[in-house]
N, C-alpha and C. Protein backbone atom coordinates (compact mmCIF):
# COMPACT_ATOMS: atom_id res chain seq x y z
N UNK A 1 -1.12 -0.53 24.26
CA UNK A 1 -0.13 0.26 24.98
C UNK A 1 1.15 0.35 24.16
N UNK A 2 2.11 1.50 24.27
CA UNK A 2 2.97 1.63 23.21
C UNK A 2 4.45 0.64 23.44
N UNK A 3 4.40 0.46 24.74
CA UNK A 3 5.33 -0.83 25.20
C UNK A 3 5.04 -2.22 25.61
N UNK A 4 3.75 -2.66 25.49
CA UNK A 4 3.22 -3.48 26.03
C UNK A 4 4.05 -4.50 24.90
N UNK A 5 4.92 -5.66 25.22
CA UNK A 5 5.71 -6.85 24.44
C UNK A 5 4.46 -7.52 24.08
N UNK A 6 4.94 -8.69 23.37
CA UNK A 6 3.37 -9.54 22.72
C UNK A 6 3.25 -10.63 23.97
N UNK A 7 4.78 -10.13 24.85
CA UNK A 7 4.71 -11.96 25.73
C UNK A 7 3.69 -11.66 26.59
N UNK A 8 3.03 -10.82 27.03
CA UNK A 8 2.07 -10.39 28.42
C UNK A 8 0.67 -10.56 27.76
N UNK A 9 -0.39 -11.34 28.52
CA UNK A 9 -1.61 -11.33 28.23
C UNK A 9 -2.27 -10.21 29.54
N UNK A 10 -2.87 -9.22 28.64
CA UNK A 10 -3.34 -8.36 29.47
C UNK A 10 -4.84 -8.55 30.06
N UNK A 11 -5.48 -9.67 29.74
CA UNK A 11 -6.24 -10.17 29.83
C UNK A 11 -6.86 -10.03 31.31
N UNK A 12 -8.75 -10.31 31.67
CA UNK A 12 -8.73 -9.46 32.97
C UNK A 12 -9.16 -10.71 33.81
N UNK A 13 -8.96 -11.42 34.80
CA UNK A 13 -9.33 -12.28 35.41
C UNK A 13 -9.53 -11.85 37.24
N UNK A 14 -10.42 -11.43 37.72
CA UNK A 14 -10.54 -10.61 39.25
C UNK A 14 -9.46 -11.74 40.11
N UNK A 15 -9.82 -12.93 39.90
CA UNK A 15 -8.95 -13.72 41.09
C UNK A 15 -7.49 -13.50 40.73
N UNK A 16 -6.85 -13.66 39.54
CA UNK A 16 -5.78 -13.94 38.95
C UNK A 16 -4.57 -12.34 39.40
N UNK A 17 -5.93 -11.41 38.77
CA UNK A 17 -5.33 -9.74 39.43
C UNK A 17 -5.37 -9.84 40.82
N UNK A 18 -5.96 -10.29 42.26
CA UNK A 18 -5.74 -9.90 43.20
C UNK A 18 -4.68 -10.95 43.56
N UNK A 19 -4.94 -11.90 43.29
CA UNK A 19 -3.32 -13.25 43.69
C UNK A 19 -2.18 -12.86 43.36
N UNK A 20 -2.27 -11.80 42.25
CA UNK A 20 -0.74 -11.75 41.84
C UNK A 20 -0.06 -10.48 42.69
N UNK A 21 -1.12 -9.74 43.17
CA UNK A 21 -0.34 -8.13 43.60
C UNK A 21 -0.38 -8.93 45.45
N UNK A 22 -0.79 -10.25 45.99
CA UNK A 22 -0.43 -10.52 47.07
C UNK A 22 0.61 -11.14 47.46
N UNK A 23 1.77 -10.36 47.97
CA UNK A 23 3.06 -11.55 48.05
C UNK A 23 3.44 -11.61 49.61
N UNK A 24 2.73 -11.53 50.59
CA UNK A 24 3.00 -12.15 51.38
C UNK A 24 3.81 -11.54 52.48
N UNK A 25 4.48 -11.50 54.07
CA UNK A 25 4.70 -10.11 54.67
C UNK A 25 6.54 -10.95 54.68
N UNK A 26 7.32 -9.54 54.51
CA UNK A 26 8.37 -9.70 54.97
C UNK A 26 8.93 -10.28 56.27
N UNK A 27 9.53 -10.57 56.54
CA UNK A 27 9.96 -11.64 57.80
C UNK A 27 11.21 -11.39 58.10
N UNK A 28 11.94 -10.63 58.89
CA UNK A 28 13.23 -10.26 59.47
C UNK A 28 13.22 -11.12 60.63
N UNK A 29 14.67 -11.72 60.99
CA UNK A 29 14.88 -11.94 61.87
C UNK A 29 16.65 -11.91 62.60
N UNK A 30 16.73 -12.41 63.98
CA UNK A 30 17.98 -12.56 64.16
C UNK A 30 18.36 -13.47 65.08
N UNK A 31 19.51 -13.93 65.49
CA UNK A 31 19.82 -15.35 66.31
C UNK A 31 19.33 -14.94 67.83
N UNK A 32 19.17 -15.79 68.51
CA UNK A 32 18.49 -15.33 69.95
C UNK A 32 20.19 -14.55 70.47
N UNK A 33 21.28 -14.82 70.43
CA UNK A 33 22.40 -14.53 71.09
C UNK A 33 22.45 -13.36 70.55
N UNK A 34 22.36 -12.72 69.23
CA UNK A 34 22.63 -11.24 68.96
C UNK A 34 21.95 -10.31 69.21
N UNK A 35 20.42 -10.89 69.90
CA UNK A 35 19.47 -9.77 69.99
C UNK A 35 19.84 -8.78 71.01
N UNK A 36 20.56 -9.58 72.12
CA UNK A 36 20.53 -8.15 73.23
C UNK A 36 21.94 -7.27 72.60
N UNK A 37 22.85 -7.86 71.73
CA UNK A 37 24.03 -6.94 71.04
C UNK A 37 23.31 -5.72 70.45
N UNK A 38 22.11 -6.23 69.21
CA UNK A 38 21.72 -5.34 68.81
C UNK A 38 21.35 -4.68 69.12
N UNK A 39 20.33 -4.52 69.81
CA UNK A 39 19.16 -4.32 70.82
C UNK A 39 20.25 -2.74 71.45
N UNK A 40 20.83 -3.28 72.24
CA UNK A 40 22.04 -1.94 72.94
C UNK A 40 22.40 -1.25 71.77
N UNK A 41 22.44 -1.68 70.97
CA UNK A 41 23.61 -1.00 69.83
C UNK A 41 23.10 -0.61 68.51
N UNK A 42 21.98 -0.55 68.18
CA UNK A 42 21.27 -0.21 67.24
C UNK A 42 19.98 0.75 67.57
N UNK A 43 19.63 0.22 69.15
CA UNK A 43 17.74 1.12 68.86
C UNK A 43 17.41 -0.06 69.91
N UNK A 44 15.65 -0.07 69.21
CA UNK A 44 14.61 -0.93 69.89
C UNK A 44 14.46 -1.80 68.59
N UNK A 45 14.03 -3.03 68.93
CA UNK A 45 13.34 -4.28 68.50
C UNK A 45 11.68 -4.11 68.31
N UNK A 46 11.27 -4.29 67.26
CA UNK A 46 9.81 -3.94 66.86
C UNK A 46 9.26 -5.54 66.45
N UNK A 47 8.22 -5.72 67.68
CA UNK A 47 7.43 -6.86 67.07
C UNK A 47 6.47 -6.37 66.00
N UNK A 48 6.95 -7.14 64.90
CA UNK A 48 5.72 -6.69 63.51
C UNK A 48 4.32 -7.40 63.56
N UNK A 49 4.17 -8.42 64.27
CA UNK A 49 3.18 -9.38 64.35
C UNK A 49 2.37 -8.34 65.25
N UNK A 50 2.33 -7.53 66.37
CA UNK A 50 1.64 -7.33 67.49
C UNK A 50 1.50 -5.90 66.76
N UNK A 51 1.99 -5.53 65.90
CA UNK A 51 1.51 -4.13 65.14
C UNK A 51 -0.22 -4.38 64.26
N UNK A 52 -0.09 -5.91 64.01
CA UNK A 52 -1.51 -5.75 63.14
C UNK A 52 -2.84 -5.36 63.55
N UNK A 53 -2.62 -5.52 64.88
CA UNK A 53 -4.41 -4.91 65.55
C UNK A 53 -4.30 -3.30 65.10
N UNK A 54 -2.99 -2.85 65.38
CA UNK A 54 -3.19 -1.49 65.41
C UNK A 54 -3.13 -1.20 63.67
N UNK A 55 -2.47 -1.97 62.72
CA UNK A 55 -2.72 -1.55 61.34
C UNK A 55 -4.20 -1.84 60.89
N UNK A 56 -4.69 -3.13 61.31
CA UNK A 56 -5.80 -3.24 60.25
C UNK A 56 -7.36 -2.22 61.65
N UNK A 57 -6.52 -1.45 62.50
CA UNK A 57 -8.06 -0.48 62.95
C UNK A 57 -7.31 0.82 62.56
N UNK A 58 -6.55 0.82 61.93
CA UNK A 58 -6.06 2.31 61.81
C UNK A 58 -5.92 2.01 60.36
N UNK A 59 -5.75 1.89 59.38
CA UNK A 59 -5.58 1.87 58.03
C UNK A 59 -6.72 1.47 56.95
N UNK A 60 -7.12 2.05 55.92
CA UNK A 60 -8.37 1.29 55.19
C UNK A 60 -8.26 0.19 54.51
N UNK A 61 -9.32 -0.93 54.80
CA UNK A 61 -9.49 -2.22 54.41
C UNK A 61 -10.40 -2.38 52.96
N UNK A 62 -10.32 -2.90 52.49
CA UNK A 62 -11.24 -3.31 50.64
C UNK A 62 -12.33 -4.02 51.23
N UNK A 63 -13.61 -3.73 50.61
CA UNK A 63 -14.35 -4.96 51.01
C UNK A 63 -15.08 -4.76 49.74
N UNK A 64 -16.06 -5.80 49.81
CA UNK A 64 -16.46 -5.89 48.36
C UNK A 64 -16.60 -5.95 47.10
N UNK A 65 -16.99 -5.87 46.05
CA UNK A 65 -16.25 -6.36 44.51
C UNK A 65 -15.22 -5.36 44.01
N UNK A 66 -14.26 -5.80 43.39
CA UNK A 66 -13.64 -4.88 42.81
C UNK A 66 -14.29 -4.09 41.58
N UNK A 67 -14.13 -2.91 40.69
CA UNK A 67 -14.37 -2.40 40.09
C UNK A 67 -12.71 -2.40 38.52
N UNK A 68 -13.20 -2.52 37.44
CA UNK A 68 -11.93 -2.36 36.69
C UNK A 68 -12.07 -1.37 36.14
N UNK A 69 -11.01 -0.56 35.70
CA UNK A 69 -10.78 0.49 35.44
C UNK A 69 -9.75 0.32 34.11
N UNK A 70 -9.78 0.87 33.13
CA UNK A 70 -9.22 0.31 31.89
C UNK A 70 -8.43 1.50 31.46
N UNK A 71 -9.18 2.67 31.41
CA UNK A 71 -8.84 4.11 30.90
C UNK A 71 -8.21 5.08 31.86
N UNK A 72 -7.19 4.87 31.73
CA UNK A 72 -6.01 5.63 33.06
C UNK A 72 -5.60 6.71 32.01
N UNK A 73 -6.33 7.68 31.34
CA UNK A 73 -5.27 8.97 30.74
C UNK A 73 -5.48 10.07 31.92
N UNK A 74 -6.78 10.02 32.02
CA UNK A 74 -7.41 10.85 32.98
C UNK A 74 -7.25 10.63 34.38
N UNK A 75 -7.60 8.84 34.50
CA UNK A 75 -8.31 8.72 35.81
C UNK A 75 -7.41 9.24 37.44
N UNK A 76 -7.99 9.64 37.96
CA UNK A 76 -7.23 9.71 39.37
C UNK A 76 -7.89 9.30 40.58
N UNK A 77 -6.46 8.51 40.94
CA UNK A 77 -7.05 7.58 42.16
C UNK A 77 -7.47 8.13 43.24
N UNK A 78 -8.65 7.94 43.92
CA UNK A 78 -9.06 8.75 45.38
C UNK A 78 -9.22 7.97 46.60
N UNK A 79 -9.39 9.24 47.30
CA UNK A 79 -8.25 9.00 48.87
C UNK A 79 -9.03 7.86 49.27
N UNK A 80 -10.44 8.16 49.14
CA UNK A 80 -11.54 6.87 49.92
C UNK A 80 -11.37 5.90 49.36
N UNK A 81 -10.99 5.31 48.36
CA UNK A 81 -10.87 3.63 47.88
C UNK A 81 -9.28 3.30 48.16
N UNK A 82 -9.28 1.92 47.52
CA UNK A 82 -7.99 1.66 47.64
C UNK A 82 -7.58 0.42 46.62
N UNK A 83 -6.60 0.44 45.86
CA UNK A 83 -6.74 -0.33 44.44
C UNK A 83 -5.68 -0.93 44.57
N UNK A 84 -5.87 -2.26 43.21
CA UNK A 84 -4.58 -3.01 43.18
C UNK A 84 -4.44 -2.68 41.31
N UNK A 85 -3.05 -2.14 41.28
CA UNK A 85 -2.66 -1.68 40.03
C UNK A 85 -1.57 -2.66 39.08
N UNK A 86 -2.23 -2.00 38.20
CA UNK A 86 -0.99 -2.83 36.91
C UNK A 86 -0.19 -1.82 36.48
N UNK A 87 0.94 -2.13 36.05
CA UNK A 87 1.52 -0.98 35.29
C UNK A 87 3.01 -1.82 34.62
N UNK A 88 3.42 -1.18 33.72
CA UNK A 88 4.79 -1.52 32.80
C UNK A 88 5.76 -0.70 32.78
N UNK A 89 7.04 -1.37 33.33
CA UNK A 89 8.12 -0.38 33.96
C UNK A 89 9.15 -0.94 32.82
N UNK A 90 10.77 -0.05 32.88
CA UNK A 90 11.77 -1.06 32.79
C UNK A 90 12.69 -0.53 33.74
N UNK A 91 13.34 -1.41 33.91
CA UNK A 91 14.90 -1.36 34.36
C UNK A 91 14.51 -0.89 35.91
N UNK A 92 14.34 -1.02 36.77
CA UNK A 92 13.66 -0.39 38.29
C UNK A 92 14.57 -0.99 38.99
N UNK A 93 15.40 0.07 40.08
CA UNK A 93 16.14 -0.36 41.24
C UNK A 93 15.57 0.06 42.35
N UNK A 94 16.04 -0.43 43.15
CA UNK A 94 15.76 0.32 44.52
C UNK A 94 16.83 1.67 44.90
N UNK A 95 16.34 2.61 45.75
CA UNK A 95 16.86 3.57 45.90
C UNK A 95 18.30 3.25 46.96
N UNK A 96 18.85 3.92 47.23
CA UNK A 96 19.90 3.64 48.76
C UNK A 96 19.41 3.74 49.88
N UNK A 97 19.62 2.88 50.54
CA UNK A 97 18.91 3.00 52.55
C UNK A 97 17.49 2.63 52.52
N UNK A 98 16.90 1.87 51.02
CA UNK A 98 15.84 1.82 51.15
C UNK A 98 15.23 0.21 50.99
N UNK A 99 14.40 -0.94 51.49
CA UNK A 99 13.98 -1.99 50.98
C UNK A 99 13.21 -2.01 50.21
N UNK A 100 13.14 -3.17 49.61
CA UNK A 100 12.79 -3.36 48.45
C UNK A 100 11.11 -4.14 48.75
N UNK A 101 10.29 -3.86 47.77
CA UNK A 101 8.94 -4.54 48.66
C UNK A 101 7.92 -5.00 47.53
N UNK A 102 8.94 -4.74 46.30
CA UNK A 102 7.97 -5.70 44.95
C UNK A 102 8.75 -6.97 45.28
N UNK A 103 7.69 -8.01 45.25
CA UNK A 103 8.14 -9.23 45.10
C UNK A 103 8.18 -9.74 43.71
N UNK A 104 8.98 -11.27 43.57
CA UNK A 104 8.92 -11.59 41.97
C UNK A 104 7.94 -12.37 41.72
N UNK A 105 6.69 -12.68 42.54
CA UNK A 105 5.21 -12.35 42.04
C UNK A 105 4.19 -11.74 41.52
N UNK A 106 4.84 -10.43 41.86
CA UNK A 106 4.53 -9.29 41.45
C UNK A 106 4.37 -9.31 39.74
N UNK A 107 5.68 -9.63 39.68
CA UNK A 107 5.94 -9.71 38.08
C UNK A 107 5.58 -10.65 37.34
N UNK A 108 5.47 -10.07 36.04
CA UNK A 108 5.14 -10.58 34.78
C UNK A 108 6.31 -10.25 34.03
N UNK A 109 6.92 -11.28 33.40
CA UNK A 109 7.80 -11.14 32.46
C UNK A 109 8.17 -12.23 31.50
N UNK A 110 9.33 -12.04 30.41
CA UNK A 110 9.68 -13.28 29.54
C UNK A 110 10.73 -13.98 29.88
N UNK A 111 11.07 -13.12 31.00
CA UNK A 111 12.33 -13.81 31.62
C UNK A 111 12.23 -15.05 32.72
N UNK A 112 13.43 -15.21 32.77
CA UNK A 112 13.00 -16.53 33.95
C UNK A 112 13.61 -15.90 35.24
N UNK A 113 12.66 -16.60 36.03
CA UNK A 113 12.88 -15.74 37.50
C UNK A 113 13.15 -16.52 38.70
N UNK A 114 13.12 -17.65 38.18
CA UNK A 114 13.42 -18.74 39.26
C UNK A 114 14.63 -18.59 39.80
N UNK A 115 15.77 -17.65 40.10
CA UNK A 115 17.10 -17.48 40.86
C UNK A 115 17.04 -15.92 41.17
N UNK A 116 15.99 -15.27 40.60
CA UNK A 116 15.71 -14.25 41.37
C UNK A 116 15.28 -13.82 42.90
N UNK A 117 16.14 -13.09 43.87
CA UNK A 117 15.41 -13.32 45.25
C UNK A 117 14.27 -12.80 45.62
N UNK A 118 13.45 -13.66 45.83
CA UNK A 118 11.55 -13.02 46.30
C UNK A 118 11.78 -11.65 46.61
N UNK A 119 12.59 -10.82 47.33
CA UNK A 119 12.24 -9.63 47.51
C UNK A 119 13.16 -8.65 46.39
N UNK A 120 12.85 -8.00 44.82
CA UNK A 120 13.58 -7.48 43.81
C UNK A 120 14.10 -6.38 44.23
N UNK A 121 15.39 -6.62 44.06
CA UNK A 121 15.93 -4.88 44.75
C UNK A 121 16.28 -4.49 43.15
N UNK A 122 16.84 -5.00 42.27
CA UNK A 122 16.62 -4.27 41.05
C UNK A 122 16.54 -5.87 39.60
N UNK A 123 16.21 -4.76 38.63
CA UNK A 123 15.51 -5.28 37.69
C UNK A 123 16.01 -4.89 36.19
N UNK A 124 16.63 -5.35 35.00
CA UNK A 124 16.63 -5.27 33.83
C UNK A 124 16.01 -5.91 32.93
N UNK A 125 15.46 -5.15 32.01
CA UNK A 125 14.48 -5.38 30.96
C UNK A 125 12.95 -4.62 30.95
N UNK A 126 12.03 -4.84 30.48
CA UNK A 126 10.75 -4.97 30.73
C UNK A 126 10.15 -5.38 31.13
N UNK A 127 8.93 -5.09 32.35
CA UNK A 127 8.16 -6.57 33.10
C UNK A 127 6.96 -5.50 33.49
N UNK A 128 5.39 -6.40 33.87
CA UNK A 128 4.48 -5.72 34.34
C UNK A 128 4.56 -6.25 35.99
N UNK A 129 3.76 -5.09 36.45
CA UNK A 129 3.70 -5.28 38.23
C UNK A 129 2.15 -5.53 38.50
N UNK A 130 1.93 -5.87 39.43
CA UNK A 130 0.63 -6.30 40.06
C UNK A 130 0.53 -5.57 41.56
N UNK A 131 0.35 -4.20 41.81
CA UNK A 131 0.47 -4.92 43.41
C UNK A 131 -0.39 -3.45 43.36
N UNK A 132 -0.56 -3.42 45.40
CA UNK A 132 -1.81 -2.66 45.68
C UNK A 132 -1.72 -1.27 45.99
N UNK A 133 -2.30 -0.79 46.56
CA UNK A 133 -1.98 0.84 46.74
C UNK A 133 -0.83 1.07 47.42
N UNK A 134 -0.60 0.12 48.55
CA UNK A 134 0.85 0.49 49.59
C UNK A 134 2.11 0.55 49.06
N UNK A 135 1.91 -0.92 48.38
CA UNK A 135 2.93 -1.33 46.89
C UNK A 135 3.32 0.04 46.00
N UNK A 136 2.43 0.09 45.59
CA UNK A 136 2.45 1.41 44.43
C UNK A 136 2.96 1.98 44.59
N UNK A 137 2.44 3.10 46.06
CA UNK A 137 2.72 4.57 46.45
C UNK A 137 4.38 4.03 46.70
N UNK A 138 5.08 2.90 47.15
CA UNK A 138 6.57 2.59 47.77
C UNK A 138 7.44 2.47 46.57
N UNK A 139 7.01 1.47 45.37
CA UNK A 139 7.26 1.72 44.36
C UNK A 139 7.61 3.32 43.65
N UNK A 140 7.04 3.78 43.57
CA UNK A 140 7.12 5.59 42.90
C UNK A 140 7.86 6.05 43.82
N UNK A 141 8.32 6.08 45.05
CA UNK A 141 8.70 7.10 45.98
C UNK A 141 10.21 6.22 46.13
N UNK A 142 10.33 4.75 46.30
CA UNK A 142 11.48 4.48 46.42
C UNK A 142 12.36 3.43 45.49
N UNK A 143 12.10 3.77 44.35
CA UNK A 143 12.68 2.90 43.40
C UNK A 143 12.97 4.13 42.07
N UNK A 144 14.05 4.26 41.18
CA UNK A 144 14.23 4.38 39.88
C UNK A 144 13.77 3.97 39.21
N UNK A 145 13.13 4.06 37.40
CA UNK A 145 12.67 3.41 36.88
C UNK A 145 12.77 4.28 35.67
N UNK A 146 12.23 3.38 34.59
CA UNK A 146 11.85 4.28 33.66
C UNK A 146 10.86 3.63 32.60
N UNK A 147 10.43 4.18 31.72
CA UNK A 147 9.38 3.85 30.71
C UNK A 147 8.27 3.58 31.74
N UNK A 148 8.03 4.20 32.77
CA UNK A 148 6.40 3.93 33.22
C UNK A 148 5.47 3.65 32.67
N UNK A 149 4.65 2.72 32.73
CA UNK A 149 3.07 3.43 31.78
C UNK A 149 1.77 2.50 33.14
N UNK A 150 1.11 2.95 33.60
CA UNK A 150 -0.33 2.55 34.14
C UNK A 150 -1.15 1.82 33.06
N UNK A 151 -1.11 0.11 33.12
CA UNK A 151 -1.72 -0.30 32.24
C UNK A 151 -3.95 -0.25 32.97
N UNK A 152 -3.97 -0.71 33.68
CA UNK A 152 -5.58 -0.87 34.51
C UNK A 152 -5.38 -0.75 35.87
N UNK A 153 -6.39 -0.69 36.62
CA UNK A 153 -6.58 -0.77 37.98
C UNK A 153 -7.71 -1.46 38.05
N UNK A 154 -8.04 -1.80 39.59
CA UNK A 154 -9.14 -2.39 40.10
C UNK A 154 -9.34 -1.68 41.58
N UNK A 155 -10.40 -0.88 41.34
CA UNK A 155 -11.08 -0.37 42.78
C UNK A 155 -12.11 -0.84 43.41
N UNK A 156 -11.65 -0.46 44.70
CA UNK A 156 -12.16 -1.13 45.85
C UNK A 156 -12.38 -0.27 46.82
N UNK A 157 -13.84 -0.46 47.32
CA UNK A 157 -14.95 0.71 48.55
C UNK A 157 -13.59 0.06 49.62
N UNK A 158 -13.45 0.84 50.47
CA UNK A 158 -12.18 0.92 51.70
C UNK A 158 -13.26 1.45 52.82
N UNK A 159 -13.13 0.64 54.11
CA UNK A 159 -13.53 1.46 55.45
C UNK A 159 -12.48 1.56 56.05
N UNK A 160 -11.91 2.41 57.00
CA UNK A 160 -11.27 2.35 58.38
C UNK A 160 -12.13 1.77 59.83
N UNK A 161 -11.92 0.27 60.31
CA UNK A 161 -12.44 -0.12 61.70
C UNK A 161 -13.40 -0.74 61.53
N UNK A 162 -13.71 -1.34 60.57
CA UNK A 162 -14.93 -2.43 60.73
C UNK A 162 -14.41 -3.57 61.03
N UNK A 163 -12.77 -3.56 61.60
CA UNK A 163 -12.18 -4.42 62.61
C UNK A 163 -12.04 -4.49 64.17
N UNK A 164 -12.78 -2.85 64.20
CA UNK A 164 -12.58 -2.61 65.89
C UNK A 164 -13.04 -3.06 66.73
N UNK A 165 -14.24 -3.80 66.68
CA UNK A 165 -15.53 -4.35 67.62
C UNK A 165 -14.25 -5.63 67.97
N UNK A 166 -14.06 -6.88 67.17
CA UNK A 166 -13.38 -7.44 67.22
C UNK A 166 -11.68 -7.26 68.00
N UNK A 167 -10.84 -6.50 67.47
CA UNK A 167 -10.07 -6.10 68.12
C UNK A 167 -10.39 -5.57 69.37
N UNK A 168 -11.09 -4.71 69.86
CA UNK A 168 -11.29 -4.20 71.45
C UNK A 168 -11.64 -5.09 72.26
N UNK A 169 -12.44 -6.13 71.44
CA UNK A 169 -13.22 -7.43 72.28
C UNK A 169 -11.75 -8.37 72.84
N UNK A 170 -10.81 -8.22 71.96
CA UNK A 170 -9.74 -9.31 72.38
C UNK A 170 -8.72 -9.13 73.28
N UNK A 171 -8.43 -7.70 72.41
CA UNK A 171 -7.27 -6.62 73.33
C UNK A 171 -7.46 -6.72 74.44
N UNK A 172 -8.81 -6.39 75.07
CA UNK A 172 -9.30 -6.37 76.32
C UNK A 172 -9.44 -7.39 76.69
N UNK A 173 -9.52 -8.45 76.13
CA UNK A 173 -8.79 -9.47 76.98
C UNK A 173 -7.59 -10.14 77.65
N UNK A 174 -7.14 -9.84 76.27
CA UNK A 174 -5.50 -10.11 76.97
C UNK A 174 -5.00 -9.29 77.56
N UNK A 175 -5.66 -7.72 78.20
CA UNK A 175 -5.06 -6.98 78.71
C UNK A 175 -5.79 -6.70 80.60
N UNK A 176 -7.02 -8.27 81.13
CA UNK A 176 -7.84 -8.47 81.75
C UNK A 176 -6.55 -8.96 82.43
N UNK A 177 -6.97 -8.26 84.00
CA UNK A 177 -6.11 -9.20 85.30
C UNK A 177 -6.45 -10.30 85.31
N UNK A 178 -5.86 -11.24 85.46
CA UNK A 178 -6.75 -12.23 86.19
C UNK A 178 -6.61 -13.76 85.06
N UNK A 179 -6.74 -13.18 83.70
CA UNK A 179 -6.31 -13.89 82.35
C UNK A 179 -5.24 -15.15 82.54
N UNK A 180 -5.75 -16.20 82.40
CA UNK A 180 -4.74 -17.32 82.40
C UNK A 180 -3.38 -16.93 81.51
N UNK A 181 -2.18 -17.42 81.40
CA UNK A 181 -1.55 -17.25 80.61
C UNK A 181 -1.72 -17.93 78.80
N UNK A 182 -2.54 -19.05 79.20
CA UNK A 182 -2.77 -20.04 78.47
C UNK A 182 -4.20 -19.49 77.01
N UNK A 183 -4.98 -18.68 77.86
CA UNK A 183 -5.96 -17.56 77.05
C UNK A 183 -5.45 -16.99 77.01
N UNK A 184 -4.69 -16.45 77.51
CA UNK A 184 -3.89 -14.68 77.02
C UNK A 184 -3.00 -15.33 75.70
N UNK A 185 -1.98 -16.44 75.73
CA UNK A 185 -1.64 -16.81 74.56
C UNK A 185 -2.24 -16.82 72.84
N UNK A 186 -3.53 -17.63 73.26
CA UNK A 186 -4.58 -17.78 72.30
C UNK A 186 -5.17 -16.63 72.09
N UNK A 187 -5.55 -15.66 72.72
CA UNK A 187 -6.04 -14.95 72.05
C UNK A 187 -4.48 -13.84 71.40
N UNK A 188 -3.61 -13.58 72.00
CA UNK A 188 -2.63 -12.84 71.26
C UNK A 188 -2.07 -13.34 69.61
N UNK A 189 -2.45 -14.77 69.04
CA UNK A 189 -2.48 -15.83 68.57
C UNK A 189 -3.73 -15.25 67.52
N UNK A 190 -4.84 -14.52 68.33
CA UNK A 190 -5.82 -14.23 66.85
C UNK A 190 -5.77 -12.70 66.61
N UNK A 191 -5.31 -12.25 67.79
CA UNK A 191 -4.92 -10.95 67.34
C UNK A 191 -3.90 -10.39 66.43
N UNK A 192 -3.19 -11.19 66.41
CA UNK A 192 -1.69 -11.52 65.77
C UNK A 192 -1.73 -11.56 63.76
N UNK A 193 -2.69 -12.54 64.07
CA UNK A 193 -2.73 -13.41 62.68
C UNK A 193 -4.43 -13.76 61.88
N UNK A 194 -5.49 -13.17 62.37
CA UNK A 194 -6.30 -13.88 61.38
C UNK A 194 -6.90 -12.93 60.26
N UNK A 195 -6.48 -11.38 59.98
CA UNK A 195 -6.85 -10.79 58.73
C UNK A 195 -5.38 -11.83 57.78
N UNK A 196 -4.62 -12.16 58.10
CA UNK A 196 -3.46 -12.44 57.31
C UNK A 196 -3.69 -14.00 57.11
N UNK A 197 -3.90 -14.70 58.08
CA UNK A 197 -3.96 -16.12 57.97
C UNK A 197 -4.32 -16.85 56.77
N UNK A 198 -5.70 -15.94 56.05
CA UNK A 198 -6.30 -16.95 54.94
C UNK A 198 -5.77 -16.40 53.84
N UNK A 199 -5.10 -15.62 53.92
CA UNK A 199 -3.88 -15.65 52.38
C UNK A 199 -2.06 -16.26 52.74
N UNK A 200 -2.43 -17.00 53.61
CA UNK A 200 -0.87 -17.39 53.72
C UNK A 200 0.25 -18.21 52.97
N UNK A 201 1.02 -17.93 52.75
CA UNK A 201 1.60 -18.92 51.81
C UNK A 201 2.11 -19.90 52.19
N UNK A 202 2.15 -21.09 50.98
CA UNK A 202 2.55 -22.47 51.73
C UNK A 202 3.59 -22.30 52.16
N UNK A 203 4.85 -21.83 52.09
CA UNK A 203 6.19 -21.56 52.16
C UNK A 203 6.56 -20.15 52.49
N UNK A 204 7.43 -19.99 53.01
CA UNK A 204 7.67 -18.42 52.94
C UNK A 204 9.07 -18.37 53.30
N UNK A 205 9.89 -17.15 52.65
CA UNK A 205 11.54 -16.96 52.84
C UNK A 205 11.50 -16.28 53.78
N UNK A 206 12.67 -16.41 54.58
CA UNK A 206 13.40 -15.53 55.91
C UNK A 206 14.84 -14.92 55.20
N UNK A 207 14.77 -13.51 55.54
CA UNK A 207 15.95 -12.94 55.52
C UNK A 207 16.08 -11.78 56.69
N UNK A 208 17.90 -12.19 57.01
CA UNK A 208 18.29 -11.63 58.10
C UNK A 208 19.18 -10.01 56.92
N UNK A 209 18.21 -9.03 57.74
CA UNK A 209 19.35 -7.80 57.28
C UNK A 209 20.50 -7.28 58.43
């Protein structure tokens, strides 16, 4: 590649490429006393946790081996799969009014990143990215950048709803008269959290915007 530094091993490892483009879900929060301030004075309050039944039966899921893809002059990505990409940027900010959603996992670089905040709102130098189609498409649409280049991809067969059997089975429970509070908990508890659970991180940052 015509920018690729000598510090980056481009080297292809399937576990190593999908660990690195996973960083884990943003986490907003606010003090219990300001919520009803805001609440009046801003809008509505969005539980993000109780959105996942409806993302992972409405959005396409990866299943099965990835595929690598090396030769990006041509290639173009299609609508039915869904990939986790590499690519080599420099200098990338975030736009205005907009968050930021590469993490500094994401990255590869020679720099040190340990006082960098997990979520990069901007960036100097050269560095490679790791992350997946959602990543990507947010990346290109809401960040500056320059020196692009698409180093590989890895594709992946995508269904929509081979979560639904599951989800309807639960929903409908916790949405059954009669439901203890104590099951209605537990199951809101797997509805909530178990496509996400087995990539969770040991640790995770909170920031209040």
């Amino acid at each position: 590649l015509r920018h690729k530094p000598p510090m980056f091993d481009p080297s292809y490892d399937s576990f190593d490429y999908i660990r690195t483009s996973y960083c884990g879900g943003i986490t907003r929060f606010h003090n219990k006393s300001e919520v009803g301030k805001w609440l009046h004075g801003k809008g509505i309050g969005v539980d993000i946790n109780s959105s996942f039944p409806y993302s992972y039966t409405t959005f396409p899921l990866p299943y099965g081996k990835g595929k690598l893809i090396t030769d990006m002059e041509e290639f173009k990505f299609k609508k039915d799969k869904v990939y986790i990409t590499r690519f080599m940027v420099t200098n990338f900010k975030i736009k205005e009014n907009k968050e930021p959603n590469i993490s500094k996992v994401m990255i590869s670089t020679s720099q040190n990143m340990k006082k960098v905040d997990t979520w990069v709102k901007e960036f100097h130098g050269q560095c490679m990215i790791t992350c997946t189609s959602a990543d990507y498409d947010y990346f290109l649409k809401n960040y500056t950048y320059d020196e692009f280049e698409i180093m590989d991809c890895m594709e992946f067969n995508a269904l929509v709803g081979f979560f639904n059997r599951f989800t309807n089975k639960f929903y409908g429970l916790k949405c059954q008269k009669g439901v203890s509070p104590s099951i209605r908990s537990w199951v809101k508890l797997i509805l909530n959290g178990v496509y996400g659970k087995f990539g969770q991180n040991k640790c995770a940052d909170l920031r209040r915007d």
